[in-house]
PDB file of N, CA and C in Angstrom:
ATOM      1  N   UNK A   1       1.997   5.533 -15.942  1.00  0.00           N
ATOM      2  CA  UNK A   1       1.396   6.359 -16.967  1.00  0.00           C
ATOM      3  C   UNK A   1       0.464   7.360 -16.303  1.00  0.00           C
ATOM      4  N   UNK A   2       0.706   8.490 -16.464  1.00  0.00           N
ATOM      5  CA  UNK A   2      -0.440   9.317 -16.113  1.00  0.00           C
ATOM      6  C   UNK A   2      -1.395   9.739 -17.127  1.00  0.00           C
ATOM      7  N   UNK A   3      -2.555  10.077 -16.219  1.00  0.00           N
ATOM      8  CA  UNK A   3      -3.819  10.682 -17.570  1.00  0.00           C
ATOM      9  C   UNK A   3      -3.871  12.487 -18.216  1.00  0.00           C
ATOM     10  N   UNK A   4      -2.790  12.700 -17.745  1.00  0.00           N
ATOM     11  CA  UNK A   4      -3.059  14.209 -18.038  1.00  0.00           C
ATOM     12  C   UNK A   4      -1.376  14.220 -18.746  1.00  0.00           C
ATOM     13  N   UNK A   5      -1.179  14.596 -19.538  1.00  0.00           N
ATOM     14  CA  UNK A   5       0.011  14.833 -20.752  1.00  0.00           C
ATOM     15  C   UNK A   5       0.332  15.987 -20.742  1.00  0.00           C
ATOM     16  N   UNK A   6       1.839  16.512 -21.240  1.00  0.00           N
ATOM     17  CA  UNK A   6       2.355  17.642 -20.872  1.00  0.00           C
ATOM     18  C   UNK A   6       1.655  18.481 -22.036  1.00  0.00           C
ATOM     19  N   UNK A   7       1.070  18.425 -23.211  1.00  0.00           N
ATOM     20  CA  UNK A   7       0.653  19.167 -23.481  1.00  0.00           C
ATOM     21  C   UNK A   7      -1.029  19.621 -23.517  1.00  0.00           C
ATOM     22  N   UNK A   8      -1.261  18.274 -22.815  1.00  0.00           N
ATOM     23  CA  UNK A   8      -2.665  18.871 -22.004  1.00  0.00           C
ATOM     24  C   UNK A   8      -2.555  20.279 -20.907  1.00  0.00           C
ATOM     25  N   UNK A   9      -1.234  19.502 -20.118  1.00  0.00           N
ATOM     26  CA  UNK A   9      -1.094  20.523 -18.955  1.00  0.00           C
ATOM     27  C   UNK A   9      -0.920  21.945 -19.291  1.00  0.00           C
ATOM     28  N   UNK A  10      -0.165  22.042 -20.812  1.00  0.00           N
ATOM     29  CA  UNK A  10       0.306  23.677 -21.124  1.00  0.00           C
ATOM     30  C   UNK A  10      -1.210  24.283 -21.728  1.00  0.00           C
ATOM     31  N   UNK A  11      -2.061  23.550 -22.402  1.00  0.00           N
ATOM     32  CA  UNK A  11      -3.372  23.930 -22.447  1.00  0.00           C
ATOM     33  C   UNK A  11      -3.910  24.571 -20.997  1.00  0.00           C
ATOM     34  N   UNK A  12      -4.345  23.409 -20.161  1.00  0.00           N
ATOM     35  CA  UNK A  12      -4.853  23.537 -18.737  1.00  0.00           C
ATOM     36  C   UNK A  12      -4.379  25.339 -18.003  1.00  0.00           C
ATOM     37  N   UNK A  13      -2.901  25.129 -18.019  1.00  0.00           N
ATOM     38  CA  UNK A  13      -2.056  26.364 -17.875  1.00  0.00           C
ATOM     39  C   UNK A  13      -3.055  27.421 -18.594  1.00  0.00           C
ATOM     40  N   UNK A  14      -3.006  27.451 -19.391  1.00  0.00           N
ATOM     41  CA  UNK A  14      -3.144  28.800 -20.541  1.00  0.00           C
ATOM     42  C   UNK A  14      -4.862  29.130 -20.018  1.00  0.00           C
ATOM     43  N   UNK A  15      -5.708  28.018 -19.831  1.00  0.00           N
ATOM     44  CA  UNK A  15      -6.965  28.428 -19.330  1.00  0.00           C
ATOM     45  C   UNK A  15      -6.718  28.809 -18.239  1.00  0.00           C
ATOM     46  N   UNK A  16      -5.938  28.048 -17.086  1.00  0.00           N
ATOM     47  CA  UNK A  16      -5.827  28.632 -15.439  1.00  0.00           C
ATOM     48  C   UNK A  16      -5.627  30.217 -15.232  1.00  0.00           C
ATOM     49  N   UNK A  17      -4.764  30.856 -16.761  1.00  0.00           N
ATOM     50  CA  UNK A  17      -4.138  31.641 -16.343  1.00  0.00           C
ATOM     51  C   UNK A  17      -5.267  32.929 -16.586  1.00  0.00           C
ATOM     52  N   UNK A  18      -6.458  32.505 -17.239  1.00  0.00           N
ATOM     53  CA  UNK A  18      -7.681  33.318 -17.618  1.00  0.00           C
ATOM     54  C   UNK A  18      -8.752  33.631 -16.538  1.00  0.00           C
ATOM     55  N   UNK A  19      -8.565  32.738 -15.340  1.00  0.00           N
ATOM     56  CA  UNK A  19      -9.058  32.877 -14.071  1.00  0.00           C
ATOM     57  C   UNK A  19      -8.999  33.604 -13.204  1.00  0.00           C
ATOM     58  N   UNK A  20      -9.730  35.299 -13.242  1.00  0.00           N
ATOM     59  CA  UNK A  20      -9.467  35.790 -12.478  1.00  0.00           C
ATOM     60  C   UNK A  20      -9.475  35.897 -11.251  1.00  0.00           C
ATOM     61  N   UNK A  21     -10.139  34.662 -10.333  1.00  0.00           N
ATOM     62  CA  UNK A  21     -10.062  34.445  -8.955  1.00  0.00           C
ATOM     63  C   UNK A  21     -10.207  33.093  -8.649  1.00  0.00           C
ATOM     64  N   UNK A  22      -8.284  32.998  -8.919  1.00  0.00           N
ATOM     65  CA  UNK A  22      -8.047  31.199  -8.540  1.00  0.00           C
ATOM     66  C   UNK A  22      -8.155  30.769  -7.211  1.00  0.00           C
ATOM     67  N   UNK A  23      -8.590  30.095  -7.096  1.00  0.00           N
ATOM     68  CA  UNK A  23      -8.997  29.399  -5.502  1.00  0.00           C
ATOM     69  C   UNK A  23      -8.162  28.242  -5.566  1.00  0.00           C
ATOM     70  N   UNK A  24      -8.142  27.602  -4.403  1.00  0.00           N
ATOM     71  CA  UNK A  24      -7.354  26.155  -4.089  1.00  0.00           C
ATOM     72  C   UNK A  24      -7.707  25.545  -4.908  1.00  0.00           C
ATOM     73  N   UNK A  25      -8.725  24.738  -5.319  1.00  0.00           N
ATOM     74  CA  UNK A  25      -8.976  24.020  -6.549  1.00  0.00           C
ATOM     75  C   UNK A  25      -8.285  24.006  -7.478  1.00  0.00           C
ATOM     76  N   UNK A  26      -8.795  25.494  -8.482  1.00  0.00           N
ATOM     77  CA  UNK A  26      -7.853  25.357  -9.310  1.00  0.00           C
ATOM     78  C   UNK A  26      -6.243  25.450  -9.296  1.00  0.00           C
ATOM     79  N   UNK A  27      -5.906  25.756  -8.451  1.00  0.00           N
ATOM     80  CA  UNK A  27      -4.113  25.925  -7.933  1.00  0.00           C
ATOM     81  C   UNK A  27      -4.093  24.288  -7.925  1.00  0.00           C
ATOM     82  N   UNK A  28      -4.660  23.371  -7.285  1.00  0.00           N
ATOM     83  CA  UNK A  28      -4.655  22.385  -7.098  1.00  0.00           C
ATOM     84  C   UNK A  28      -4.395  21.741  -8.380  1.00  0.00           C
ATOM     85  N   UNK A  29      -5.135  21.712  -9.063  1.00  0.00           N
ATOM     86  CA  UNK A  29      -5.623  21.069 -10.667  1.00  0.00           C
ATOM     87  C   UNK A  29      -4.226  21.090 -11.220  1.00  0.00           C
ATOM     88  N   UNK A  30      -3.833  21.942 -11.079  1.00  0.00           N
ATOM     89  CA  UNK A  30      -2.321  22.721 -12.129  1.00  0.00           C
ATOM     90  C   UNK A  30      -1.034  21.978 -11.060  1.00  0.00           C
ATOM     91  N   UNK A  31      -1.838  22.518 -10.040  1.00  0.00           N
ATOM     92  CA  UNK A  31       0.087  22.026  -9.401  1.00  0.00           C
ATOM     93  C   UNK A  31       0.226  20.429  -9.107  1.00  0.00           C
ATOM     94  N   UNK A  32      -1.056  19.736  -9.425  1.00  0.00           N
ATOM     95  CA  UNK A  32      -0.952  18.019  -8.937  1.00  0.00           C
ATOM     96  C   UNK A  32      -1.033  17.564 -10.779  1.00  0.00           C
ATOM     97  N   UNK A  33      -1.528  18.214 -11.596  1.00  0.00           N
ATOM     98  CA  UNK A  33      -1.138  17.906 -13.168  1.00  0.00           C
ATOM     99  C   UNK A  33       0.266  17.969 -13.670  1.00  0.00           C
ATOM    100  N   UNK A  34       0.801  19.038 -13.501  1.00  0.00           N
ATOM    101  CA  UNK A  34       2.277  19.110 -13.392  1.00  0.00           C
ATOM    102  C   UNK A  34       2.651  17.923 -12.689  1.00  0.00           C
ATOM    103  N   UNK A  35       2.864  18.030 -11.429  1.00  0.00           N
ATOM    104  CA  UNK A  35       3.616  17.046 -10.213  1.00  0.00           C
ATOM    105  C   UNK A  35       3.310  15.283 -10.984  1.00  0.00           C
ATOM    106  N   UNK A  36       2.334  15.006 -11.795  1.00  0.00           N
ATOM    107  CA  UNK A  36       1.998  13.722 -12.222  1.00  0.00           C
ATOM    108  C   UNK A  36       3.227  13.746 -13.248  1.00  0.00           C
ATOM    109  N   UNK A  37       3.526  14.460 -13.328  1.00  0.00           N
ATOM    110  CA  UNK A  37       4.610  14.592 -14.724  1.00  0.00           C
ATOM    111  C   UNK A  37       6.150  14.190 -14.410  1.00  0.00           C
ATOM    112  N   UNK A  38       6.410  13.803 -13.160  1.00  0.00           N
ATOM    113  CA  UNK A  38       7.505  13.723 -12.769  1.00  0.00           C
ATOM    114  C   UNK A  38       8.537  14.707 -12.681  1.00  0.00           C
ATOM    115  N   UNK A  39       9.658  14.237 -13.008  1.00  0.00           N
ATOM    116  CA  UNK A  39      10.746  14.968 -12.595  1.00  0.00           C
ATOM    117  C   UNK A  39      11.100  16.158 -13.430  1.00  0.00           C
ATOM    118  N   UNK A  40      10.199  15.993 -14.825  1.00  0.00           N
ATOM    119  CA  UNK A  40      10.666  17.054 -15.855  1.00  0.00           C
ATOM    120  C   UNK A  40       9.740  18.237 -15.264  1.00  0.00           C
ATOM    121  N   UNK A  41       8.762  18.358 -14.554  1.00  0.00           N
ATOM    122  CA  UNK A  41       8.094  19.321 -14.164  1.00  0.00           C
ATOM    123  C   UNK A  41       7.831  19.589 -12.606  1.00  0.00           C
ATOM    124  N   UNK A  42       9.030  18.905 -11.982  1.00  0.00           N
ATOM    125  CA  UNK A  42       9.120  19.195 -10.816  1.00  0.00           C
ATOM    126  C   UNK A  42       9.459  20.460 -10.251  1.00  0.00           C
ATOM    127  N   UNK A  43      10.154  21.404 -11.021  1.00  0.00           N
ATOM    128  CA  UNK A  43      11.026  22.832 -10.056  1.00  0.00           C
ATOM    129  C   UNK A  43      10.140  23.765 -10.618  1.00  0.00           C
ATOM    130  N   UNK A  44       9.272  23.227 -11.725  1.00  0.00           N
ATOM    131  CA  UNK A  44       7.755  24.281 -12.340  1.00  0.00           C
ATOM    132  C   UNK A  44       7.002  24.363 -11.283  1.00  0.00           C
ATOM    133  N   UNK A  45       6.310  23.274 -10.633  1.00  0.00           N
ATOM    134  CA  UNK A  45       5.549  22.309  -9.415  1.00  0.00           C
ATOM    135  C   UNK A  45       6.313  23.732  -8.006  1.00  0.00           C
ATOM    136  N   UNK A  46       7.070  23.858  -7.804  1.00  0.00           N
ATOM    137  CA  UNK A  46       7.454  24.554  -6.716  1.00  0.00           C
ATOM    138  C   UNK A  46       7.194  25.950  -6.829  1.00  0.00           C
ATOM    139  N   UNK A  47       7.390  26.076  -8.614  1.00  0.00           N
ATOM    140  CA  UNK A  47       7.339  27.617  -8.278  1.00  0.00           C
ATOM    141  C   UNK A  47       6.023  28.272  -8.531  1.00  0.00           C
ATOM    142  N   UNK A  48       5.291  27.120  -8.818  1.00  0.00           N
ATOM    143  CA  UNK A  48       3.633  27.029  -8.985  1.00  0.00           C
ATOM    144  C   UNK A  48       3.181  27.443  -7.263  1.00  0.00           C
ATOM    145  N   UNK A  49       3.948  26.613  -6.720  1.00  0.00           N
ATOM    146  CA  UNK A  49       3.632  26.899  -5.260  1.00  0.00           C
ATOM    147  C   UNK A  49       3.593  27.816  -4.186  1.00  0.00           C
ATOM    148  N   UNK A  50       4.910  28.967  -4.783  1.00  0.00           N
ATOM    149  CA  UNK A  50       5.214  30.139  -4.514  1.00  0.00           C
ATOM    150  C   UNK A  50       4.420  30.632  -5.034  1.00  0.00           C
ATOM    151  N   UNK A  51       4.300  30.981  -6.287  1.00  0.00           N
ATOM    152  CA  UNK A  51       3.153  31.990  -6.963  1.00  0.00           C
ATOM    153  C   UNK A  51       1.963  31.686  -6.120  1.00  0.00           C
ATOM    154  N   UNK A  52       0.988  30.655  -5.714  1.00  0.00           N
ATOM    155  CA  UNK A  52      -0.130  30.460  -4.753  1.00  0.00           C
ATOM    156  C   UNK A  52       0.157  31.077  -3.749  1.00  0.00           C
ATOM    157  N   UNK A  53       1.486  30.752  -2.569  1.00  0.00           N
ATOM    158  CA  UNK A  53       1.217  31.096  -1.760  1.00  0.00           C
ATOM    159  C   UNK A  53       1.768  32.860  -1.725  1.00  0.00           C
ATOM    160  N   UNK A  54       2.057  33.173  -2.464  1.00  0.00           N
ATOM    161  CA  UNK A  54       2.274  34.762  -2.828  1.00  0.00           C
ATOM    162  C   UNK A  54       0.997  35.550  -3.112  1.00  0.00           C
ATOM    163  N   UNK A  55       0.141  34.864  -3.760  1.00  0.00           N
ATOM    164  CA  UNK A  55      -0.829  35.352  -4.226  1.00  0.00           C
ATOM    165  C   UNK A  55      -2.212  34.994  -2.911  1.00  0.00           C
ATOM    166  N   UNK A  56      -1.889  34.802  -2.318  1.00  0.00           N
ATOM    167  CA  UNK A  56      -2.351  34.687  -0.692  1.00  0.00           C
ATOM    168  C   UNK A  56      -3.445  33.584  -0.831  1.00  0.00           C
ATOM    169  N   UNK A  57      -2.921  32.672  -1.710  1.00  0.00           N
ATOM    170  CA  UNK A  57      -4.559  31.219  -1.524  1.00  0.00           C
ATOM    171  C   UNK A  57      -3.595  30.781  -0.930  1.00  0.00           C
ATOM    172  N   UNK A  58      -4.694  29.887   0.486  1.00  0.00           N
ATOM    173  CA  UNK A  58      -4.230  29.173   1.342  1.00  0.00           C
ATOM    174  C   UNK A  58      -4.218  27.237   0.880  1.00  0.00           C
ATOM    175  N   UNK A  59      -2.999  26.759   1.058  1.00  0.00           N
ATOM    176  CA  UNK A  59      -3.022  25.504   0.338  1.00  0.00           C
ATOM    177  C   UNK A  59      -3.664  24.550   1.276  1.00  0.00           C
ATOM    178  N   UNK A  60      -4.054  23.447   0.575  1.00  0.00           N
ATOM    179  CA  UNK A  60      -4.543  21.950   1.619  1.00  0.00           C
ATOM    180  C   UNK A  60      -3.820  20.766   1.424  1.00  0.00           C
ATOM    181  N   UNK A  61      -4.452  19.718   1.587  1.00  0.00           N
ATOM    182  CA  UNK A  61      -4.222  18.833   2.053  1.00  0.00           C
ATOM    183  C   UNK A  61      -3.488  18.243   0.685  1.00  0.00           C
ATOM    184  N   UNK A  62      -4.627  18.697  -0.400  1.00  0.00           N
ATOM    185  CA  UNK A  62      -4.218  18.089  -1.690  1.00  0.00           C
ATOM    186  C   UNK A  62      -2.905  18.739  -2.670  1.00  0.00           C
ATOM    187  N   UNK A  63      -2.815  20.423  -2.411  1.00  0.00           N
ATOM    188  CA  UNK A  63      -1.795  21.054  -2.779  1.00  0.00           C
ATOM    189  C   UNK A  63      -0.311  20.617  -2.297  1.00  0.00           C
ATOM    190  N   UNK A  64      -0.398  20.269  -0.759  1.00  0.00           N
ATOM    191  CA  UNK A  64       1.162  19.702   0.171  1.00  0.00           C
ATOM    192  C   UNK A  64       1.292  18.510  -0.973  1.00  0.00           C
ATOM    193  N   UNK A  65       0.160  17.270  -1.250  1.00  0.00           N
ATOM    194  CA  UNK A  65       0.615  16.177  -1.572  1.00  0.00           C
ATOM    195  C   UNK A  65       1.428  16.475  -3.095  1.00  0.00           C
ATOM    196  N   UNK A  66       0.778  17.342  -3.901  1.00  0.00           N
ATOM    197  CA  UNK A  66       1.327  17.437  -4.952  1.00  0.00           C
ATOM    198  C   UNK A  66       2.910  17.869  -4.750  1.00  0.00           C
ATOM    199  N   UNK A  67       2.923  18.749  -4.070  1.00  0.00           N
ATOM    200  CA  UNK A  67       4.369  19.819  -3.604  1.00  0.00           C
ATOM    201  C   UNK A  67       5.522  18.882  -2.776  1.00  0.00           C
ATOM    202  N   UNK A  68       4.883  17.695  -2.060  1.00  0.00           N
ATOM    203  CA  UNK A  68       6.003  17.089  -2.084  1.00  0.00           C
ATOM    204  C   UNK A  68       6.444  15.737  -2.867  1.00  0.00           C
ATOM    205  N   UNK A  69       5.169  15.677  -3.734  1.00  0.00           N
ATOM    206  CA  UNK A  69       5.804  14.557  -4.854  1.00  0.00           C
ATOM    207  C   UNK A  69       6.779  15.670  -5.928  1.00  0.00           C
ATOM    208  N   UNK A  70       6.736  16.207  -6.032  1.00  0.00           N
ATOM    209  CA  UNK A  70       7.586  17.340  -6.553  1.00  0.00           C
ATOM    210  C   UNK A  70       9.269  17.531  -6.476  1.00  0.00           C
ATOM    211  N   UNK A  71       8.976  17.931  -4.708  1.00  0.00           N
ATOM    212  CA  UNK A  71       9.823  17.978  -3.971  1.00  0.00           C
ATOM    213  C   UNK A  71      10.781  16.627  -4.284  1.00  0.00           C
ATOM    214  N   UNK A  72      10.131  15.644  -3.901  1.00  0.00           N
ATOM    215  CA  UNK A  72      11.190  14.053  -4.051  1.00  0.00           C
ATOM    216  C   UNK A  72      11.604  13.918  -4.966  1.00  0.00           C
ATOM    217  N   UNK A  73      10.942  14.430  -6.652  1.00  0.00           N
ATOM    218  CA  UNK A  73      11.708  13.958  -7.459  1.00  0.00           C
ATOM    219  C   UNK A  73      13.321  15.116  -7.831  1.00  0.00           C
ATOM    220  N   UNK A  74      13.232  16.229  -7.087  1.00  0.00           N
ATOM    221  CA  UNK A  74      14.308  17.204  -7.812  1.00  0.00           C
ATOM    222  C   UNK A  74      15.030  17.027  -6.678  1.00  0.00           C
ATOM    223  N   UNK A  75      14.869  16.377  -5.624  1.00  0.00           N
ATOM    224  CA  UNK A  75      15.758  15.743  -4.162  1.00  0.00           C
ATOM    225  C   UNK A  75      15.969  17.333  -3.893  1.00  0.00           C
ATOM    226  N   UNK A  76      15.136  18.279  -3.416  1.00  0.00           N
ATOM    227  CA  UNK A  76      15.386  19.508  -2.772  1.00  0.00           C
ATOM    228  C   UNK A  76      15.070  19.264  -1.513  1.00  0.00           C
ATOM    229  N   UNK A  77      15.882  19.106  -0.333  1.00  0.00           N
ATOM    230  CA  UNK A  77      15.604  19.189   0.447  1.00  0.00           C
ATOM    231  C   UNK A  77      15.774  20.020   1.436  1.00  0.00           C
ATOM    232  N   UNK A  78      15.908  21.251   1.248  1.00  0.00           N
ATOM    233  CA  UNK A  78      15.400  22.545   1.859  1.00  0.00           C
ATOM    234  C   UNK A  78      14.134  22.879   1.546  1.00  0.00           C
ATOM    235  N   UNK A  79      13.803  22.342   0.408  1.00  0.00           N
ATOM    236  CA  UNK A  79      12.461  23.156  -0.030  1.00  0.00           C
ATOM    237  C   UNK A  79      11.544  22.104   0.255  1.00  0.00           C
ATOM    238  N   UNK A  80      11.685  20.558   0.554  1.00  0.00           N
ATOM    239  CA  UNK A  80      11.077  19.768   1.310  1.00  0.00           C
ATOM    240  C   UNK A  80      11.038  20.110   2.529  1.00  0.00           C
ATOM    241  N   UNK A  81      11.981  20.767   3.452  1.00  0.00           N
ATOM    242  CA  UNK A  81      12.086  21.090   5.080  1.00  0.00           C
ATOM    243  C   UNK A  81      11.101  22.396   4.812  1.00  0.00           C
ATOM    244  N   UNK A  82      10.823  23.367   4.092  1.00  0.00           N
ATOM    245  CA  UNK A  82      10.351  24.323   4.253  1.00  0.00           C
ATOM    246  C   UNK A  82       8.519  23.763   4.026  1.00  0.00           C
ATOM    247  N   UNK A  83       8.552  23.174   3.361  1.00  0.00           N
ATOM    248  CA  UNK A  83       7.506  22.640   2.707  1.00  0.00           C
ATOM    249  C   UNK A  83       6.542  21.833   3.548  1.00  0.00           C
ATOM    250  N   UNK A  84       7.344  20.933   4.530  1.00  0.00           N
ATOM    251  CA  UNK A  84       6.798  19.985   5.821  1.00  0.00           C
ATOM    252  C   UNK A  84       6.510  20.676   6.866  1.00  0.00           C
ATOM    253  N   UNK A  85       7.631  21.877   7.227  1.00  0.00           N
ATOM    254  CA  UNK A  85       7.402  23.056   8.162  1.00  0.00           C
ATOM    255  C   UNK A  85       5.758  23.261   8.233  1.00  0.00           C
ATOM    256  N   UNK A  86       5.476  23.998   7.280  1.00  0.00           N
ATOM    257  CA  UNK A  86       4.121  24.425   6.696  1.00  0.00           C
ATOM    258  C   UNK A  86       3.406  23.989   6.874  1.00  0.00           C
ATOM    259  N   UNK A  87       3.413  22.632   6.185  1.00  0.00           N
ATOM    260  CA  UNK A  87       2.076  21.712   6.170  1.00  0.00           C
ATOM    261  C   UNK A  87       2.052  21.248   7.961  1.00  0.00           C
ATOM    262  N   UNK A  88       2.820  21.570   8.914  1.00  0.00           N
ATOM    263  CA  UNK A  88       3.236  21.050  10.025  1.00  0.00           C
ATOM    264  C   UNK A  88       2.114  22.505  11.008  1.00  0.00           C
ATOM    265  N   UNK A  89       2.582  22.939  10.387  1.00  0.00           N
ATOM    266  CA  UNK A  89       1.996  24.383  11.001  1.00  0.00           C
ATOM    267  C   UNK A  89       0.647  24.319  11.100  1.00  0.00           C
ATOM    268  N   UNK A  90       0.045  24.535   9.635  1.00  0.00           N
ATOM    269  CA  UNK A  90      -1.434  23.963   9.089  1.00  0.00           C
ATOM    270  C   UNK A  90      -2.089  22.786   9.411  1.00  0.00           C
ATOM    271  N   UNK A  91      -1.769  21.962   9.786  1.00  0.00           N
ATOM    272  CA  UNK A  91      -2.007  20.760  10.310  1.00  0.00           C
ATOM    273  C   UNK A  91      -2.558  19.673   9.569  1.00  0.00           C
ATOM    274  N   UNK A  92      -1.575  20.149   8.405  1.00  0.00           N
ATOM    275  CA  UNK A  92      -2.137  19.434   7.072  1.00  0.00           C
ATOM    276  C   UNK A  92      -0.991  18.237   6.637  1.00  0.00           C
ATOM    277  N   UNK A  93       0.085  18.169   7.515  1.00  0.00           N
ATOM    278  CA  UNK A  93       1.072  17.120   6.919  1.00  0.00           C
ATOM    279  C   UNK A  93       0.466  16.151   7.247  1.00  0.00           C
ATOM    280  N   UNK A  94      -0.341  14.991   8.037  1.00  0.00           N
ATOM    281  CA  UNK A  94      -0.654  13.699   8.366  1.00  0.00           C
ATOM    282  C   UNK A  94      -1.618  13.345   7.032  1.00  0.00           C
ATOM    283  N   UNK A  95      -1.868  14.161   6.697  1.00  0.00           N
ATOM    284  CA  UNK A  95      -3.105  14.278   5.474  1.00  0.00           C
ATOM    285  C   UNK A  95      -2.525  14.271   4.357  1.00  0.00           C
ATOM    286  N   UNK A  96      -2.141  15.056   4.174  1.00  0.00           N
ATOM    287  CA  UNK A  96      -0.748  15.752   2.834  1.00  0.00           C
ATOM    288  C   UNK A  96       0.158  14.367   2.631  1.00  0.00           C
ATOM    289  N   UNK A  97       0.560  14.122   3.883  1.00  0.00           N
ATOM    290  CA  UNK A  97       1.666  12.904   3.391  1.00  0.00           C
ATOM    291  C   UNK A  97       0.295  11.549   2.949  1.00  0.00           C
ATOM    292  N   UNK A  98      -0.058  11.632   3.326  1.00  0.00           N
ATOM    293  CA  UNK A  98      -1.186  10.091   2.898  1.00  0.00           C
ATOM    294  C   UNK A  98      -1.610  10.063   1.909  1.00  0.00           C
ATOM    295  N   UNK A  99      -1.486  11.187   0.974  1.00  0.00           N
ATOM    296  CA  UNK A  99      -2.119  11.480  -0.642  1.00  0.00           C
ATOM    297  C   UNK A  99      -0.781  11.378  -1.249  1.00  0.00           C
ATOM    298  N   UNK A 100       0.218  11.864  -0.449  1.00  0.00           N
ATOM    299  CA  UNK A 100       1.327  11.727  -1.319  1.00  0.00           C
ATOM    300  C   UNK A 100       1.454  10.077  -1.664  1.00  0.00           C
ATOM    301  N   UNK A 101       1.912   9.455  -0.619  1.00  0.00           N
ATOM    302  CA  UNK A 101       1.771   8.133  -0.425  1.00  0.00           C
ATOM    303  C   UNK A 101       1.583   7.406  -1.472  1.00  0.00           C
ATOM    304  N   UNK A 102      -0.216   7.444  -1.416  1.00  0.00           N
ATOM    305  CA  UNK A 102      -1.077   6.884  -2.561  1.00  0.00           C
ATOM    306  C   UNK A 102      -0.435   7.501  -3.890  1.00  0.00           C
ATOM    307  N   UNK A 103      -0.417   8.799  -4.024  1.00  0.00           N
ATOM    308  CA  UNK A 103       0.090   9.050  -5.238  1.00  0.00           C
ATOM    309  C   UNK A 103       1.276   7.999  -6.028  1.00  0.00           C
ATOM    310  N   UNK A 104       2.439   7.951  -5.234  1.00  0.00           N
ATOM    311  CA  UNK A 104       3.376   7.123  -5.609  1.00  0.00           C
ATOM    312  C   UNK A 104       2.962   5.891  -5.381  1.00  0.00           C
ATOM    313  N   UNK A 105       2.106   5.561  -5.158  1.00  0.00           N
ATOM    314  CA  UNK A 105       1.830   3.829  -5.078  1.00  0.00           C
ATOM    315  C   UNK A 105       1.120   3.842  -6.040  1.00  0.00           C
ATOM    316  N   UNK A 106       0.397   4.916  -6.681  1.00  0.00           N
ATOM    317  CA  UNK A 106      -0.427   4.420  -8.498  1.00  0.00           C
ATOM    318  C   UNK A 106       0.387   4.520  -9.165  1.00  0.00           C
ATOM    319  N   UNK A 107       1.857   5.515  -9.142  1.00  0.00           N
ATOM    320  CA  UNK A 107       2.436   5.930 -10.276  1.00  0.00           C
ATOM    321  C   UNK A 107       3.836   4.833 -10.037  1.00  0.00           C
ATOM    322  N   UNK A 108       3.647   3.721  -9.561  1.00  0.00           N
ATOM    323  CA  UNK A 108       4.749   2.470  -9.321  1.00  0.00           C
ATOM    324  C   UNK A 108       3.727   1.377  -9.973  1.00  0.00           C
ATOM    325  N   UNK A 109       2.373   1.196  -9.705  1.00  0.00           N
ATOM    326  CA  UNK A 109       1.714   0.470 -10.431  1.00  0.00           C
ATOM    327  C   UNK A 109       1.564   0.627 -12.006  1.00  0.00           C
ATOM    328  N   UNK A 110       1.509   2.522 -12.059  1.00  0.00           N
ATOM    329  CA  UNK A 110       1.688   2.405 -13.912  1.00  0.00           C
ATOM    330  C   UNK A 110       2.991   2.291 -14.031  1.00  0.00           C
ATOM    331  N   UNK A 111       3.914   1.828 -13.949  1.00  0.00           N
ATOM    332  CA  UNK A 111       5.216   1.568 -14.699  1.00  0.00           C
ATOM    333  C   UNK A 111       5.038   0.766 -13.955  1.00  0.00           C
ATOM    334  N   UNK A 112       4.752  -0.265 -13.303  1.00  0.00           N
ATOM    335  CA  UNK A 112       5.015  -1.610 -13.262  1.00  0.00           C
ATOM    336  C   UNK A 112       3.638  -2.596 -14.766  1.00  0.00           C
ATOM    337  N   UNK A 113       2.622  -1.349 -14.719  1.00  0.00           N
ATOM    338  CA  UNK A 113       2.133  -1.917 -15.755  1.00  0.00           C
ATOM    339  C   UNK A 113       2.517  -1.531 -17.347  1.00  0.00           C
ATOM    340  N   UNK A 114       3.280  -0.519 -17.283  1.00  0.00           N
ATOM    341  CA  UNK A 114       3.966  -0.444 -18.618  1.00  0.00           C
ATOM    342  C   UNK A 114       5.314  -1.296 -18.621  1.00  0.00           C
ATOM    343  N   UNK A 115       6.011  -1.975 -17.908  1.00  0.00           N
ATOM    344  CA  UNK A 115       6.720  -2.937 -18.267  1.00  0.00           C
ATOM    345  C   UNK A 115       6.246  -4.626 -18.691  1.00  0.00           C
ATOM    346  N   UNK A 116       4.765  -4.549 -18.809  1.00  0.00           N
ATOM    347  CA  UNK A 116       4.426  -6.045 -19.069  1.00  0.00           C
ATOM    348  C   UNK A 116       4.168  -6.197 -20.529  1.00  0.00           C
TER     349      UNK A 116
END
């Protein structure tokens, strides 16, 4: 179960988009709210990612983790190879992958706790 709901997130969206100078944070907020959403908002999650890095904010540690829980659920794996590249470059994958990690180890605990 996650705590943020898809129509929280299209709210969240609609304020992000009133921000005239988004920083990592908020890129963050949006693209790891989405990415909690699974697979239905996974190829949103990527192109959230492009728009950031188009718009020249530099991503971290916490943006990679969202981008490749993303990545795993739409099984893109070019856009996972492009994606690890990066964070490889930045020197943000050892970091990036360890949030990812955790991420999927809470979101196996809530559906292991929504099956009881």
């Amino acid at each position: 179960m996650s705590f943020s709901s898809l129509p929280s997130q299209y709210r969240a969206q609609l304020v992000f988009e009133t921000i005239p100078d988004k920083d990592v944070v908020s890129w963050n907020s949006l693209i790891n709210g989405y990415s909690q959403q699974g697979f239905k908002c996974s190829s949103f999650v990527l192109e959230l990612f492009q728009r950031m890095r188009a718009e020249n904010t530099f991503p971290d540690s916490h943006t990679f983790a969202g981008v490749f829980n993303a990545a795993s659920y739409v099984s893109d794996v070019f856009a996972g190879r492009q994606i690890h590249t990066l964070a490889i470059k930045t020197r943000l994958a050892g970091n990036a992958l360890e949030l990812f990690l955790l991420m999927r180890r809470n979101e196996e605990k809530d559906e292991e706790m929504n099956l009881l």
